[in-house]
C-alpha atoms as a PDB file:
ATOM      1  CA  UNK A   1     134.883 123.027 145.831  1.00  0.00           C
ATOM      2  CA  UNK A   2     137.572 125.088 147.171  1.00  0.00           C
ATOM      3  CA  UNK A   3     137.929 123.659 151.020  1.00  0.00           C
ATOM      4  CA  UNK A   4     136.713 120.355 149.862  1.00  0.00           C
ATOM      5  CA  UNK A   5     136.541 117.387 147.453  1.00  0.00           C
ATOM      6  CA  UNK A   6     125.124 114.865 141.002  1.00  0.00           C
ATOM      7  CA  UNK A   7     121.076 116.762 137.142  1.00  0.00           C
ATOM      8  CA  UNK A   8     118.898 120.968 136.101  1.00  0.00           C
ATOM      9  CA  UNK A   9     115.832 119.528 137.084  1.00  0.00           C
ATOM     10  CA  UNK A  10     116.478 116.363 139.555  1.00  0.00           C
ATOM     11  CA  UNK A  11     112.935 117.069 140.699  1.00  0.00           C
ATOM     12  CA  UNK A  12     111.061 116.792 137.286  1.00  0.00           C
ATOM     13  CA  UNK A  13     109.900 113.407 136.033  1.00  0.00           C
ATOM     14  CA  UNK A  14     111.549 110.959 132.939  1.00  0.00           C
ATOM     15  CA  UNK A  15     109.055 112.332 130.758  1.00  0.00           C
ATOM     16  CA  UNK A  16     109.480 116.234 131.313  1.00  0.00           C
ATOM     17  CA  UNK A  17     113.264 115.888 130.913  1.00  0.00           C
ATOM     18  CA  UNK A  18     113.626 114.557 127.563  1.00  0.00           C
ATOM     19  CA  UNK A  19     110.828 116.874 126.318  1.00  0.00           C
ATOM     20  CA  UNK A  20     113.351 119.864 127.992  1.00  0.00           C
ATOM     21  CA  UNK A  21     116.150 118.764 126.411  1.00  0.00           C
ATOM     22  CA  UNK A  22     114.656 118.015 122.991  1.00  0.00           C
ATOM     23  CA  UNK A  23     113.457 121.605 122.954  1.00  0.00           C
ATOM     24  CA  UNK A  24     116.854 122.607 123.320  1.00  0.00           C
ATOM     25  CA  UNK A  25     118.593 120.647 121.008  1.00  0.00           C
ATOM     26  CA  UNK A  26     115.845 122.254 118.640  1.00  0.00           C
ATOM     27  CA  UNK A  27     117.289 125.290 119.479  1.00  0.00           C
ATOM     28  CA  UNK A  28     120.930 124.680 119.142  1.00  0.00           C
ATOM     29  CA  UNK A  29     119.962 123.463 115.786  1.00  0.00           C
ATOM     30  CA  UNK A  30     117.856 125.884 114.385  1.00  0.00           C
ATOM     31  CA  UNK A  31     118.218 128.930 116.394  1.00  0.00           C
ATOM     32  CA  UNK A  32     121.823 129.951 117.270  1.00  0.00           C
ATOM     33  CA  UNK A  33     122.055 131.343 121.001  1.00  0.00           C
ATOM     34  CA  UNK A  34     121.180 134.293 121.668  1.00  0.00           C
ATOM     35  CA  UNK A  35     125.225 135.674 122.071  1.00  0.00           C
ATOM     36  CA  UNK A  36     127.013 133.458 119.585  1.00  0.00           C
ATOM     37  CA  UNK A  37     130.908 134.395 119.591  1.00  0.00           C
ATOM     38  CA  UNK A  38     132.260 132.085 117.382  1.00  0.00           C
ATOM     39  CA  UNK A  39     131.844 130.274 114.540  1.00  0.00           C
ATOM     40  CA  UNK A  40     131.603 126.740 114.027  1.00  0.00           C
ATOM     41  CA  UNK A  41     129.815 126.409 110.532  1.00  0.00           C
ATOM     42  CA  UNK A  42     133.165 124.041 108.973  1.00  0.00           C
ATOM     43  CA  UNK A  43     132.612 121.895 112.165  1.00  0.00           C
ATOM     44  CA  UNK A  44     130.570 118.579 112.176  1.00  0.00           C
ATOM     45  CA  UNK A  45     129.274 116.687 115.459  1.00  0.00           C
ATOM     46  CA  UNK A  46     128.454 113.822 117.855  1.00  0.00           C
ATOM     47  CA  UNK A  47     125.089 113.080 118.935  1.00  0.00           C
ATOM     48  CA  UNK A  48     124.965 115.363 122.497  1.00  0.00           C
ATOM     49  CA  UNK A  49     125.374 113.365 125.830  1.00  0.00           C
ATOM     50  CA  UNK A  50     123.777 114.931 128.910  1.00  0.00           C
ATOM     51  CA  UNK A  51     124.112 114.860 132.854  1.00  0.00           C
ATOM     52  CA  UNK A  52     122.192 115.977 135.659  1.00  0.00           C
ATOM     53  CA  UNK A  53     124.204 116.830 138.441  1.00  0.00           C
ATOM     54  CA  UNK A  54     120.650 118.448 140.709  1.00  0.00           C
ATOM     55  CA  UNK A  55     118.308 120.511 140.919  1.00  0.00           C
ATOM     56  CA  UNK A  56     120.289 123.499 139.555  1.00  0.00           C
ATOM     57  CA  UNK A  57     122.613 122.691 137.626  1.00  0.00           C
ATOM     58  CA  UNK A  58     123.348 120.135 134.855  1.00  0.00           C
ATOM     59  CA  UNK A  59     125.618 120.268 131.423  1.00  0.00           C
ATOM     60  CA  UNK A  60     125.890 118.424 128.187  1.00  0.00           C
ATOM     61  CA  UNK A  61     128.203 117.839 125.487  1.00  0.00           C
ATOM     62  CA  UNK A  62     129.547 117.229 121.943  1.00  0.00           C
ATOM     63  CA  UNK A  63     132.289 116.128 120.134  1.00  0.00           C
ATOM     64  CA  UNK A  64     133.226 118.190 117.450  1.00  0.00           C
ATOM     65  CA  UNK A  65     134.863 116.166 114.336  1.00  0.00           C
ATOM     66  CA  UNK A  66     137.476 117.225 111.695  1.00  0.00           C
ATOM     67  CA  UNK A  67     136.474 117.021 108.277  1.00  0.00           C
ATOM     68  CA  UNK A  68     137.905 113.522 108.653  1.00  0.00           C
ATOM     69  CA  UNK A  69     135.606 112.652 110.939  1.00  0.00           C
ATOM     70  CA  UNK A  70     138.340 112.658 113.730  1.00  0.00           C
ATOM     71  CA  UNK A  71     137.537 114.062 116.989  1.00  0.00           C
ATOM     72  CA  UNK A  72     139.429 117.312 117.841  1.00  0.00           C
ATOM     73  CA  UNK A  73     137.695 119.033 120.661  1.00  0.00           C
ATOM     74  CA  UNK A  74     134.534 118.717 122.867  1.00  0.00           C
ATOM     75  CA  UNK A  75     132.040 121.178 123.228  1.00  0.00           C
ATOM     76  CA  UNK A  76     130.399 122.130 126.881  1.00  0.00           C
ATOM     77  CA  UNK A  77     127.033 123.498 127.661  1.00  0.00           C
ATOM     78  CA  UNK A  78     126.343 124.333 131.194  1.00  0.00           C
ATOM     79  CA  UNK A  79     122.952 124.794 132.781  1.00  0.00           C
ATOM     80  CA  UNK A  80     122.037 126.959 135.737  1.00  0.00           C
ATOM     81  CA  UNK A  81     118.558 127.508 136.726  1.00  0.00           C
ATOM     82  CA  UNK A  82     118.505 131.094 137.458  1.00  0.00           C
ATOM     83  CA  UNK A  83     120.689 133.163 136.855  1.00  0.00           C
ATOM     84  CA  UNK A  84     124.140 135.008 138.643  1.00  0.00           C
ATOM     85  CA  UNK A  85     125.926 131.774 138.980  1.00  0.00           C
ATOM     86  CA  UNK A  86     128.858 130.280 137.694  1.00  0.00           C
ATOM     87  CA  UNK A  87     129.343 125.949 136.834  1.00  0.00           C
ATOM     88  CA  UNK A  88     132.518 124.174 137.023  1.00  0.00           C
ATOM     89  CA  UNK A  89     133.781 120.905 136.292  1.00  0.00           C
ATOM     90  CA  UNK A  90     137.434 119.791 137.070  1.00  0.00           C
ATOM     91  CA  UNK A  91     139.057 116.684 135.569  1.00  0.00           C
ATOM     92  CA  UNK A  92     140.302 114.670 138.273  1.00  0.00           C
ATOM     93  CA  UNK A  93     139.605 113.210 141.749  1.00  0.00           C
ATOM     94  CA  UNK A  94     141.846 115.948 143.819  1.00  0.00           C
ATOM     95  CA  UNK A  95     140.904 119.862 144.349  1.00  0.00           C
ATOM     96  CA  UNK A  96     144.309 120.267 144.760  1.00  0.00           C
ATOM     97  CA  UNK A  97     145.392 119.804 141.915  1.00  0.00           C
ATOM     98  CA  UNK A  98     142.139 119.492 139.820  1.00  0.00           C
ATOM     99  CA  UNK A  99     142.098 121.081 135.845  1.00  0.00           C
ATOM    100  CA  UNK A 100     139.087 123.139 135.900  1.00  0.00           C
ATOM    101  CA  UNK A 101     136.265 124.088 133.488  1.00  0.00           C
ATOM    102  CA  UNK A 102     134.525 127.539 134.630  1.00  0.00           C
ATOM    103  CA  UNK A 103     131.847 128.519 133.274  1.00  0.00           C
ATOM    104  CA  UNK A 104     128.960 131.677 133.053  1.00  0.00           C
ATOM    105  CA  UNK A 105     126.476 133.705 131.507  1.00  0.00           C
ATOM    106  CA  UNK A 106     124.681 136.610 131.626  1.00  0.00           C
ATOM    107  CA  UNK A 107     125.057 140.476 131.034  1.00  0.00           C
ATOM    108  CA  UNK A 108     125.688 141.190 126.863  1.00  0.00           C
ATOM    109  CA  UNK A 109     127.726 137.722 127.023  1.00  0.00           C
ATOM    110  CA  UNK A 110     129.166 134.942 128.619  1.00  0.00           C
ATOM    111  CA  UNK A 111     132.594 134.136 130.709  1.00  0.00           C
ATOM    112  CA  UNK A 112     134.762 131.111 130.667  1.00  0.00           C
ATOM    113  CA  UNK A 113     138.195 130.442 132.522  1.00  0.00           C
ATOM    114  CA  UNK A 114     140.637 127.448 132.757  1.00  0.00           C
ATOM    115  CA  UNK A 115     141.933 127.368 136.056  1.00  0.00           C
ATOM    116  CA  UNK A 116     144.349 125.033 138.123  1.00  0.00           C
ATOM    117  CA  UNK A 117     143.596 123.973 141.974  1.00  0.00           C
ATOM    118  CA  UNK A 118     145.555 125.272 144.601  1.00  0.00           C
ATOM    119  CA  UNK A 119     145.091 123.627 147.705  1.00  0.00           C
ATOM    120  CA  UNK A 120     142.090 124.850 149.635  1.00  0.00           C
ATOM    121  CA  UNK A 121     142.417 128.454 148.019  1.00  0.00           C
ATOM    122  CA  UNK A 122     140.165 129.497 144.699  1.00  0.00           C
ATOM    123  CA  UNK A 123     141.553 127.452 141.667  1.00  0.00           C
ATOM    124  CA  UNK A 124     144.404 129.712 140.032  1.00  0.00           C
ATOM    125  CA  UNK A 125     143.643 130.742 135.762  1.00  0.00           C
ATOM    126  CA  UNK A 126     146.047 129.025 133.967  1.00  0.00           C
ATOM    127  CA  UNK A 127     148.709 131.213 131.810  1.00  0.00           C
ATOM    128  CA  UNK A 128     146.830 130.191 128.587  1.00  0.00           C
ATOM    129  CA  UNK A 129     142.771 129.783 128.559  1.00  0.00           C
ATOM    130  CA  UNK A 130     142.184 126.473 126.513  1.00  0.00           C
ATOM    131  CA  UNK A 131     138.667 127.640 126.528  1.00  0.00           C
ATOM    132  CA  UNK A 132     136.677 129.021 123.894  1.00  0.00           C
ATOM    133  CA  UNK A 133     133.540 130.593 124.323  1.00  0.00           C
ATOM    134  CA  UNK A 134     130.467 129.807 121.750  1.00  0.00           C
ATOM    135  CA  UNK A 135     127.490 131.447 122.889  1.00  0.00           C
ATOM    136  CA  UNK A 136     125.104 132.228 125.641  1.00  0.00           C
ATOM    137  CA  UNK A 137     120.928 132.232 125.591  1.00  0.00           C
ATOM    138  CA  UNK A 138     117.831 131.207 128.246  1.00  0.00           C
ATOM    139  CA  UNK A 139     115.837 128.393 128.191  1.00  0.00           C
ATOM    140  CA  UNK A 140     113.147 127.754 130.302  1.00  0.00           C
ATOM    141  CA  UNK A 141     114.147 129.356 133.229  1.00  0.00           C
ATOM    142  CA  UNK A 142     118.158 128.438 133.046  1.00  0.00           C
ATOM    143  CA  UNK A 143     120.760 130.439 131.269  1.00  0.00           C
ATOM    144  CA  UNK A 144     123.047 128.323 129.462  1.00  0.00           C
ATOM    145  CA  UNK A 145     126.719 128.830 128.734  1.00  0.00           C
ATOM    146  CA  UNK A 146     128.441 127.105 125.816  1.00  0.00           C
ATOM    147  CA  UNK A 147     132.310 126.475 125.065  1.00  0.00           C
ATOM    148  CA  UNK A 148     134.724 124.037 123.485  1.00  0.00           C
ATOM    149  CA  UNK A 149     137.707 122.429 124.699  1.00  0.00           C
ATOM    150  CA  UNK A 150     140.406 120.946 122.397  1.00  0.00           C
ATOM    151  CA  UNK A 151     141.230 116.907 123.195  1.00  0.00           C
ATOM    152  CA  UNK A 152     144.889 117.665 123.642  1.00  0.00           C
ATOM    153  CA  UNK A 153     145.311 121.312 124.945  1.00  0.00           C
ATOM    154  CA  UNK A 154     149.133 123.454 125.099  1.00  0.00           C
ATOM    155  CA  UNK A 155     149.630 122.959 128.340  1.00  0.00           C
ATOM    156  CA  UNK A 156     151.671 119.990 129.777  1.00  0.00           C
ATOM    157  CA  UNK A 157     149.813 120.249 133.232  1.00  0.00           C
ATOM    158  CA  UNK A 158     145.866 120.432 131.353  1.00  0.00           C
ATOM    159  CA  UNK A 159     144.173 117.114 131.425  1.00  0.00           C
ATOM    160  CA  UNK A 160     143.906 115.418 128.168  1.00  0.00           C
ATOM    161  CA  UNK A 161     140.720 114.141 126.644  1.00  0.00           C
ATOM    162  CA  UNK A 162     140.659 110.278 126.266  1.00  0.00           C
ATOM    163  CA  UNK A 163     138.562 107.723 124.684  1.00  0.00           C
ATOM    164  CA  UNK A 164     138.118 106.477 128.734  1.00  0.00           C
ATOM    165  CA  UNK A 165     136.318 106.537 131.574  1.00  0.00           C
ATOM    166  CA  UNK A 166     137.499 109.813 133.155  1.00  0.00           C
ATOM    167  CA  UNK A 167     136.528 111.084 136.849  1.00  0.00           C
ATOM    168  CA  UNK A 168     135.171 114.818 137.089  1.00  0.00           C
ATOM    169  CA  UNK A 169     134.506 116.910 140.364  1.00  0.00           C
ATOM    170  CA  UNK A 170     131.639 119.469 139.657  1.00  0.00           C
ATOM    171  CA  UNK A 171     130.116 122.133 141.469  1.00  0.00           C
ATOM    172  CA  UNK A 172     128.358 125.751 141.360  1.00  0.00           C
ATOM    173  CA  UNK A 173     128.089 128.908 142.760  1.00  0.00           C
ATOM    174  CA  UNK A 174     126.911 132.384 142.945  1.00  0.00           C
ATOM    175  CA  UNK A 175     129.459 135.013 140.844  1.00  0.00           C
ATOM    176  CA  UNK A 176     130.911 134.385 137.351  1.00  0.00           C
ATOM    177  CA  UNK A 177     133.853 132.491 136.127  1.00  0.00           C
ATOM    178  CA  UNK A 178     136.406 135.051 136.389  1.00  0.00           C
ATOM    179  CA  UNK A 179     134.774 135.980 139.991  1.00  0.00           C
ATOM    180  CA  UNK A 180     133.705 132.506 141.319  1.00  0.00           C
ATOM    181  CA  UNK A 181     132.260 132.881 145.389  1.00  0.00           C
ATOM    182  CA  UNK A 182     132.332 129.787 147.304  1.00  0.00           C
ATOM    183  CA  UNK A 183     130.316 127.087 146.854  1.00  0.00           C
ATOM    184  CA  UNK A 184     127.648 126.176 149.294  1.00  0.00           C
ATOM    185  CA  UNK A 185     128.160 122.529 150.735  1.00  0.00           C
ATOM    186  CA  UNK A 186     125.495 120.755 149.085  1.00  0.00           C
ATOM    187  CA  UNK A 187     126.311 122.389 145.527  1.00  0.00           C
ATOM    188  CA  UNK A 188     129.006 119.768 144.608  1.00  0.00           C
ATOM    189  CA  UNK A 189     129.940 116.092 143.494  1.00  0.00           C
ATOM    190  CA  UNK A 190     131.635 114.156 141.642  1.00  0.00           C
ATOM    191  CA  UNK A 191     130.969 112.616 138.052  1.00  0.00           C
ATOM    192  CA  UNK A 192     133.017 109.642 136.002  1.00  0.00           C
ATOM    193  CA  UNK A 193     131.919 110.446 132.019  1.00  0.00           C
ATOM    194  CA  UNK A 194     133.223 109.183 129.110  1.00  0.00           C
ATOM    195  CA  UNK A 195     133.287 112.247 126.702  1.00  0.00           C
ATOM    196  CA  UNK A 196     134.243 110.292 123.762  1.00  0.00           C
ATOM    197  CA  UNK A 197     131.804 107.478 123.849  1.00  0.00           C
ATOM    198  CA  UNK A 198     129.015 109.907 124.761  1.00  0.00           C
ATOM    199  CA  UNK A 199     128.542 107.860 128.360  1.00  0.00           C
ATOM    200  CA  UNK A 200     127.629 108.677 131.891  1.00  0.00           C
ATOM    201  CA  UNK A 201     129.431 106.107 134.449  1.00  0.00           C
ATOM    202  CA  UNK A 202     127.891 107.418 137.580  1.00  0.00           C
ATOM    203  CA  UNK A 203     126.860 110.997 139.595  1.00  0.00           C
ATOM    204  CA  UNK A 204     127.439 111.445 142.837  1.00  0.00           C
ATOM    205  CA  UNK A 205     126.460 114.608 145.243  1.00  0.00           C
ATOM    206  CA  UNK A 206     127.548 115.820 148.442  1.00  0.00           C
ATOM    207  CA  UNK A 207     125.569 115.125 151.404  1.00  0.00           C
ATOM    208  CA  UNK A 208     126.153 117.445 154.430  1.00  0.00           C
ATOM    209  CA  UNK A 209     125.834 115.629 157.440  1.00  0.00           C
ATOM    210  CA  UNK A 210     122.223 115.030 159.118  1.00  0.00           C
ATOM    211  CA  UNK A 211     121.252 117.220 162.586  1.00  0.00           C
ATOM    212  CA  UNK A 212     118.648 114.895 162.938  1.00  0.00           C
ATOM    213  CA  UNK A 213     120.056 113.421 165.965  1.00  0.00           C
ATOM    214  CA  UNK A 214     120.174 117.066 167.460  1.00  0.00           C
ATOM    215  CA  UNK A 215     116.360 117.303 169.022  1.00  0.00           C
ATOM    216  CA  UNK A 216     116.771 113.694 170.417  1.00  0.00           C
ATOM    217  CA  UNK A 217     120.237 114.256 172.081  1.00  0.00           C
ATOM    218  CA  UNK A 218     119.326 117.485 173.432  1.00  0.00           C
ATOM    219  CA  UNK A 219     116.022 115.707 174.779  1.00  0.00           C
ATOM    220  CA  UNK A 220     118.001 112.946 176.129  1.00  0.00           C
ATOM    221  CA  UNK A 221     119.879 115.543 178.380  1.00  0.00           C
ATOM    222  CA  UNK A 222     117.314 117.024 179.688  1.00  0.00           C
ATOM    223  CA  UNK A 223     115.560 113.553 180.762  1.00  0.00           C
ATOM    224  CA  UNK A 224     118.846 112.900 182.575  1.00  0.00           C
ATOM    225  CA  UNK A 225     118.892 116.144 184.214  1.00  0.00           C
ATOM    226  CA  UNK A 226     115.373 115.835 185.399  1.00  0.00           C
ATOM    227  CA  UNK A 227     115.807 112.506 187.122  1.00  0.00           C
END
């Protein structure tokens, strides 16, 4: 995600991945995760969306309403199969320039970071972290990282949250959100969500290029050199 500019469980069928995520909606409801940091009793909510981004990781989301039923910020939670691994998503089509959402858990808590893109270099933290962290817990073999986000943030450069179709670059990788490592070159995409409306547009995933063509090329050679 840093040199270059989609959900957990890609492998597991329909049926497996609703039970999964109904099992942790039970938990979310009933039984607060397992590091809870702050509060959000006075808060009321959405119904959660949820994307799948591969194998490893995937995220869903909230939006959390005033007592007036307005929306005011959207909570994340991120998914990582394993563990020792940060998530990211970054509003916006450009790494350059991207607004990003890091994300991780583990240890006696969990870490989130609001960075900027800087070119090809690792996304700078922003002078004030719009990001609030929630809680952290395991589930079925992930750990999972939650955190809110306010619609309209205080800095002029942060994206803002619409009631639109916005475009999202995600990714993962091994470290933690304060100490992200590179990102391997299948381990990103791009998303288009609308956060508002609860909707997934589309999902996309990098491909690296096929070496298929290797073993027949280098065959090819030596025909030609044997004739």
């Amino acid at each position: 995600i840093f040199s270059q500019c989609c959900c957990p469980f890609l492998e597991l069928d329909t049926m497996t991945w609703m039970l999964w995520f109904f099992v942790f909606c039970l938990e979310l409801a009933f039984a607060a995760p397992r590091h809870r940091i702050t509060s959000t009793a006075n808060l009321s909510y959405s119904p959660f969306g949820t994307v799948r981004f591969d194998s490893v990781f995937s995220a869903s989301w909230r939006v959390q309403l005033s007592a007036a039923q307005a929306a005011v910020a959207v909570e994340f939670t991120y998914f990582l199969r394993g563990s020792g691994q940060y998530g990211c998503l970054a509003f916006g089509t450009e790494m350059a320039n991207g607004d990003y959402m890091f994300a991780s858990a583990g240890g006696s808590g969990g870490l989130v970071s609001d960075r900027t893109g800087s070119g090809e270099d690792t996304p700078i933290p922003d002078a004030i972290n719009s990001l609030t962290l929630v809680g952290t817990g395991v589930l079925n073999g992930s750990t999972y990282v939650v955190f809110s986000r306010p619609l309209v943030t205080s800095e002029a450069a942060d994206a803002q949250i619409t009631n639109t179709t916005m475009d999202f670059i995600w990714a993962y990788g091994g470290g933690d959100a304060l100490n992200p490592a590179q990102h391997s070159s299948d381990s990103y995409g791009t998303a288009q969500l609308n956060l508002l409306a609860i909707t997934v547009v589309s999902v996309t995933r990098n491909s690296p290029p096929s070496l298929a063509w290797v073993p027949l090329v280098a065959t090819a050679i030596v025909l030609l050199l044997l004739c």
